[in-house]
Protein backbone atom coordinates (compact mmCIF):
# COMPACT_ATOMS: atom_id res chain seq x y z
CA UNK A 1 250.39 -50.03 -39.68
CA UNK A 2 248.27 -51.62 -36.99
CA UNK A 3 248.28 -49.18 -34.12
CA UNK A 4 248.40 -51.75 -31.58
CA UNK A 5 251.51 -53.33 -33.11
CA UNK A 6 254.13 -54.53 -30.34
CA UNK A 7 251.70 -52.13 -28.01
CA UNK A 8 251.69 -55.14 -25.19
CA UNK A 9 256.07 -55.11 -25.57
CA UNK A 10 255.61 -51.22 -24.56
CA UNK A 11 253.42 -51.48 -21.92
CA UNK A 12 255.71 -54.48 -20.18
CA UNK A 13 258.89 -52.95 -21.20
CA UNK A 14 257.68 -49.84 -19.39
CA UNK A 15 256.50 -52.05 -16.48
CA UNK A 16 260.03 -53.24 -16.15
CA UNK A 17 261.49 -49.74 -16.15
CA UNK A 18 258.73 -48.72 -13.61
CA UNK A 19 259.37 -51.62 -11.37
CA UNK A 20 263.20 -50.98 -11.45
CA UNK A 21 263.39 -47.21 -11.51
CA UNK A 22 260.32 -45.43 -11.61
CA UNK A 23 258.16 -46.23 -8.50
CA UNK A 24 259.68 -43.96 -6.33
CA UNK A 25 259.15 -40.82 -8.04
CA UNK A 26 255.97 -42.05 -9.60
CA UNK A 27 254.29 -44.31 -6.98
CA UNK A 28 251.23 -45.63 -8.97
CA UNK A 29 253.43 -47.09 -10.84
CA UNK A 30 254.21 -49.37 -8.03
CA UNK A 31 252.63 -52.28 -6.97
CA UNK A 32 250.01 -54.64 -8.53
CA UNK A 33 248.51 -51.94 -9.87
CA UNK A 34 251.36 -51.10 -11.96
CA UNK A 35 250.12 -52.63 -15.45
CA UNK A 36 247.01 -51.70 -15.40
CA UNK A 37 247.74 -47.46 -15.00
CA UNK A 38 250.28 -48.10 -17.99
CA UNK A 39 247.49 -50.27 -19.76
CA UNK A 40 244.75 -48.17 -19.35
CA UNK A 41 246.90 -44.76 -20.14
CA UNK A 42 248.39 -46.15 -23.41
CA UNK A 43 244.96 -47.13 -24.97
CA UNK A 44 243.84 -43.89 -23.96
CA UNK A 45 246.43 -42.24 -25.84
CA UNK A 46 247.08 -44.83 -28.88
CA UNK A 47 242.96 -44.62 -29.51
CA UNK A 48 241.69 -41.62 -27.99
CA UNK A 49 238.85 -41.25 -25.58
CA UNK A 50 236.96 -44.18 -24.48
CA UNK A 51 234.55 -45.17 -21.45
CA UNK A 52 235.65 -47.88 -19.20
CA UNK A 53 233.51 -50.31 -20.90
CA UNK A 54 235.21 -49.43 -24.40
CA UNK A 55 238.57 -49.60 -22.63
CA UNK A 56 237.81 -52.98 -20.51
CA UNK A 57 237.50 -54.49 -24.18
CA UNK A 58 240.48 -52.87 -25.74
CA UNK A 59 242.23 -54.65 -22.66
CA UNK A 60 241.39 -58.02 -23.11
CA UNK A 61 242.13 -57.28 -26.62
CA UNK A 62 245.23 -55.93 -26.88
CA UNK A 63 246.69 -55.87 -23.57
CA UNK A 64 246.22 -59.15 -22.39
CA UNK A 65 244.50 -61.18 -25.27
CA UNK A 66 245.60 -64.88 -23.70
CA UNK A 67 242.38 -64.18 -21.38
CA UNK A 68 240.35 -64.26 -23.77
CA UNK A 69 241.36 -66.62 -26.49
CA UNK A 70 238.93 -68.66 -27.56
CA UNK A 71 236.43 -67.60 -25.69
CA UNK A 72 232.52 -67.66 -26.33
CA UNK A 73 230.97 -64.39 -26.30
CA UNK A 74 229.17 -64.99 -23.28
CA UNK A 75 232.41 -66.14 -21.29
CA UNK A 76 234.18 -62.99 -23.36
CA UNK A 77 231.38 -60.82 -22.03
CA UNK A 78 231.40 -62.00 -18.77
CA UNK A 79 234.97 -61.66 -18.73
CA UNK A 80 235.22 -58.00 -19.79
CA UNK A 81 232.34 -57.54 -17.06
CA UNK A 82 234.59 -57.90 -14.31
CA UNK A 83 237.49 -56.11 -16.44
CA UNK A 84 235.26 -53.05 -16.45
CA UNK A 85 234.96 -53.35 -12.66
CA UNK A 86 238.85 -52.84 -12.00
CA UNK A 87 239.20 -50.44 -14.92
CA UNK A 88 236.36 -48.39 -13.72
CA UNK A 89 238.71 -47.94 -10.19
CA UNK A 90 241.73 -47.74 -11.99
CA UNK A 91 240.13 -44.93 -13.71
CA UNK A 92 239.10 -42.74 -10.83
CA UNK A 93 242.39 -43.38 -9.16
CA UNK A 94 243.86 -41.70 -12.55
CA UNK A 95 241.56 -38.85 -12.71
CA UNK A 96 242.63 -38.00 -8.89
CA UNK A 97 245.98 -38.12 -9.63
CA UNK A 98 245.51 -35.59 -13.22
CA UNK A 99 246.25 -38.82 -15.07
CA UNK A 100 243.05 -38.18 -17.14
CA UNK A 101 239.66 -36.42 -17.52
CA UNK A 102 236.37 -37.28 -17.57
CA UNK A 103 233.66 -35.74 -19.44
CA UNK A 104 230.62 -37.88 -19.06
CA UNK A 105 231.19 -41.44 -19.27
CA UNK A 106 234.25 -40.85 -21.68
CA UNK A 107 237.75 -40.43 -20.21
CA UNK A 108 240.81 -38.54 -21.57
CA UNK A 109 244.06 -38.72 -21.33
CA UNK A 110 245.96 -35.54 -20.48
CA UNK A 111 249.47 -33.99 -21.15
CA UNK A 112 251.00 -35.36 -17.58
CA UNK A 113 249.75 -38.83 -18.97
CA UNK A 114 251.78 -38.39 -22.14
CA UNK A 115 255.00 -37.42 -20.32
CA UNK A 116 254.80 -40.51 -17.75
CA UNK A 117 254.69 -42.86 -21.04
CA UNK A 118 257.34 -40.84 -22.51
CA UNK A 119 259.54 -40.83 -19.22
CA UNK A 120 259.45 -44.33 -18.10
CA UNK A 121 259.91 -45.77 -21.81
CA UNK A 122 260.67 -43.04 -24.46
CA UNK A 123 260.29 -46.06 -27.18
CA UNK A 124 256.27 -46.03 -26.94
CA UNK A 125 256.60 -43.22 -28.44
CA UNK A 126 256.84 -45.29 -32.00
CA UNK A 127 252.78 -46.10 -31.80
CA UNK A 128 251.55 -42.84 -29.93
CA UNK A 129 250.07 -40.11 -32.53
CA UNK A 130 253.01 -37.76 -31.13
CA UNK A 131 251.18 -35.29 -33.93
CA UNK A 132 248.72 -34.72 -31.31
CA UNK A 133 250.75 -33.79 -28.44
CA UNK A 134 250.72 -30.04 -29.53
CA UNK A 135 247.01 -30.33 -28.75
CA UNK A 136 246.94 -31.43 -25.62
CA UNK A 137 249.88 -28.93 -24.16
CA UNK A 138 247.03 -26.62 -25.73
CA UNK A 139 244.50 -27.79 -23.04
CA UNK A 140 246.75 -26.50 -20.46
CA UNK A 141 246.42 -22.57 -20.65
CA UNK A 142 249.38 -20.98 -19.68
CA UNK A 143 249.30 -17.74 -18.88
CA UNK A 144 249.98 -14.85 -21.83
CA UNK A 145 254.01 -15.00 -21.71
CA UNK A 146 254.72 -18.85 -21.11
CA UNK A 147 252.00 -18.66 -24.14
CA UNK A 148 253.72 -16.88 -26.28
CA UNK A 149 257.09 -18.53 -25.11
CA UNK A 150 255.60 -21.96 -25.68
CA UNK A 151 254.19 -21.21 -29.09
CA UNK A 152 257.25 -19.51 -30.39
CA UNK A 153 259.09 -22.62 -29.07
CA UNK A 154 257.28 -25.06 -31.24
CA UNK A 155 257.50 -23.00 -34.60
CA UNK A 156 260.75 -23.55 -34.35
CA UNK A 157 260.19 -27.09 -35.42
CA UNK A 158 258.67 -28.35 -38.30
CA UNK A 159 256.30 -30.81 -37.02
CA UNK A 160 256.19 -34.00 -38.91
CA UNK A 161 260.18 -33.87 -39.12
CA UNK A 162 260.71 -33.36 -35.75
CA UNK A 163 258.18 -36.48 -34.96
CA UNK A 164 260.04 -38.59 -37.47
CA UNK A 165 263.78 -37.45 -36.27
CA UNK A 166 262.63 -38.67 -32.45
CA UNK A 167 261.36 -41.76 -33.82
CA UNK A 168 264.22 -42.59 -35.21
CA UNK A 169 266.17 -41.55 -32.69
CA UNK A 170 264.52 -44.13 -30.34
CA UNK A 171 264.91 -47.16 -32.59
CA UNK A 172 268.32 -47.12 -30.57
CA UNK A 173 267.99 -48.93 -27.65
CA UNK A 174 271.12 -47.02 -26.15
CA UNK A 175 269.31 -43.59 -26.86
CA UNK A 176 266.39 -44.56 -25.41
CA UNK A 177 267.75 -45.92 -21.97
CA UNK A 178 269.72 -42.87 -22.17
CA UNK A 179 266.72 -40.25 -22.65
CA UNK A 180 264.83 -42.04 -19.73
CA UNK A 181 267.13 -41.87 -17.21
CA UNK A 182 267.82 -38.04 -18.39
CA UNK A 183 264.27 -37.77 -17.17
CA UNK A 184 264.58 -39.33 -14.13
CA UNK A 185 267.31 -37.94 -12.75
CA UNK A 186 265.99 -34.50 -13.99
CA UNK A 187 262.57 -35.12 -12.27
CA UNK A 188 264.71 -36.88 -9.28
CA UNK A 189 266.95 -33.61 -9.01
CA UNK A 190 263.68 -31.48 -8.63
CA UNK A 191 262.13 -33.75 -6.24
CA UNK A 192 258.94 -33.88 -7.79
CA UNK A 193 256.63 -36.49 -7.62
CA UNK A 194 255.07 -37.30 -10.76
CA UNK A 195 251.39 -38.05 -9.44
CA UNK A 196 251.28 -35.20 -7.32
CA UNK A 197 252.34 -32.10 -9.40
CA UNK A 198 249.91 -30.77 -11.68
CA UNK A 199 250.37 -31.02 -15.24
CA UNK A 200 250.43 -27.54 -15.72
CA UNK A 201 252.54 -26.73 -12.97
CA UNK A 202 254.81 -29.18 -14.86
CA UNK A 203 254.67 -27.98 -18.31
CA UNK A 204 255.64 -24.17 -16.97
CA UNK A 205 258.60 -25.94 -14.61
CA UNK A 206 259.89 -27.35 -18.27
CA UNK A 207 259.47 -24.93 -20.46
CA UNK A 208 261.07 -22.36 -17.85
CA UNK A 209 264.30 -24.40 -17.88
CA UNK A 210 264.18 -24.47 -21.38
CA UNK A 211 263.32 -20.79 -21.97
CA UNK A 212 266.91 -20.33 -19.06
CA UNK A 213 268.55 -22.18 -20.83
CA UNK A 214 267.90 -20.61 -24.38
CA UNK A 215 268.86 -17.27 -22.86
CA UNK A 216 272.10 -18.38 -21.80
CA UNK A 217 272.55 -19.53 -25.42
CA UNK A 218 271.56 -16.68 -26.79
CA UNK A 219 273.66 -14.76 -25.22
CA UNK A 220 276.78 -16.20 -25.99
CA UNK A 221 278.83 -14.94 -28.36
CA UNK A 222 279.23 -16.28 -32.20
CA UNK A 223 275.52 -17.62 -31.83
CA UNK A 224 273.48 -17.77 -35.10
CA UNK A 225 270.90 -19.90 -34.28
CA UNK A 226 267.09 -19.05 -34.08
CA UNK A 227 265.92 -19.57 -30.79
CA UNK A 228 262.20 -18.86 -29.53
CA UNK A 229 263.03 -15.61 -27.27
């Protein structure tokens, strides 16, 4: 399948959700820079790390493709000139914010960039290579016993069936309005703000509820499921 199937229905749906319910806890996703973050952090994601002149292109492209149509290639090139220019910003904003990383004139996208996507609309998740995500949760380096917490969590799981089951799971529209508002009142309820908190910081919050909250399974009685503790 095309990777960049329905990939401009994502980025608006997730625009709507942003410009509805999102803005306050995530503030760059408010404003007429809105599209662009979700844009630039999708492509990033979808086809891995790219400079903002390979990403200005993959814009016209696939994000907004009615620019462009039917262009020459010097309008096309002229066009993706001045795309560059506001991606290039967009880009530094990002990086300030722990959005992404740069390592020289390639960007990436890091694990707090997967999370907003998944937060504001859980359905992107059907054209994101979610069997990468255990990667990048690698980059973070938790200390030794959120480590070991973390990577006992995830062998729980069998990887390509657990990808699969949450696909599927998001095909409902229900379930996926559902999930994101979950996260949004969860993130709401901590009073975090999404662009400010460090992904790592993040991560540890998350996986310290989780690790809580398998304890007080654990311990009650009749219990005879495998949990990572």
């Amino acid at each position: 399948m095309e990777k960049s199937n329905n990939l401009q229905t994502y980025i608006n749906e997730a625009l709507t959700e942003a410009t509805q319910k999102w803005s306050k806890i995530i503030p760059s996703l408010k404003g007429k820079h809105a599209k662009h973050h979700l844009a630039i952090l999708t492509l990033l994601i979808v086809y891995g790390d790219k400079s903002s002149w390979d990403l200005a292109k993959l814009y016209l492209e696939k994000v907004e493709p009615q620019k462009v149509k039917n262009k020459t290639k010097e309008a096309f090139f002229h066009r993706r000139t001045v795309e560059n220019s506001t991606i290039y910003k967009r880009l530094r904003f990002l990086k300030e914010k722990g959005y992404v990383t740069k390592t020289g004139r390639t960007y990436h996208a890091t694990a707090k960039a997967w999370l907003l996507m998944m937060f504001v609309n859980p359905k992107i998740a059907e054209i994101l290579p979610m069997e990468q995500f255990n990667t990048v949760i690698d980059e973070l380096q938790f200390d030794k016993p959120m480590e070991d917490f973390t990577a006992s969590f995830f062998s729980c799981f069998e990887p390509q069936e657990t990808v699969n089951a949450f696909k599927n799971l998001l095909k409902d529209e229900v379930a996926t309005k559902t999930l994101s508002g979950f996260y949004r009142n969860l993130l709401w309820s901590w009073k975090i703000n999404l662009d400010e908190i460090e992904s790592k910081q993040l991560f540890e919050l998350i996986f310290s509820h989780i690790k809580k909250l398998c304890e007080r399974i654990k311990n009650k009685n009749g219990v005879t499921i495998k949990l990572p503790i």
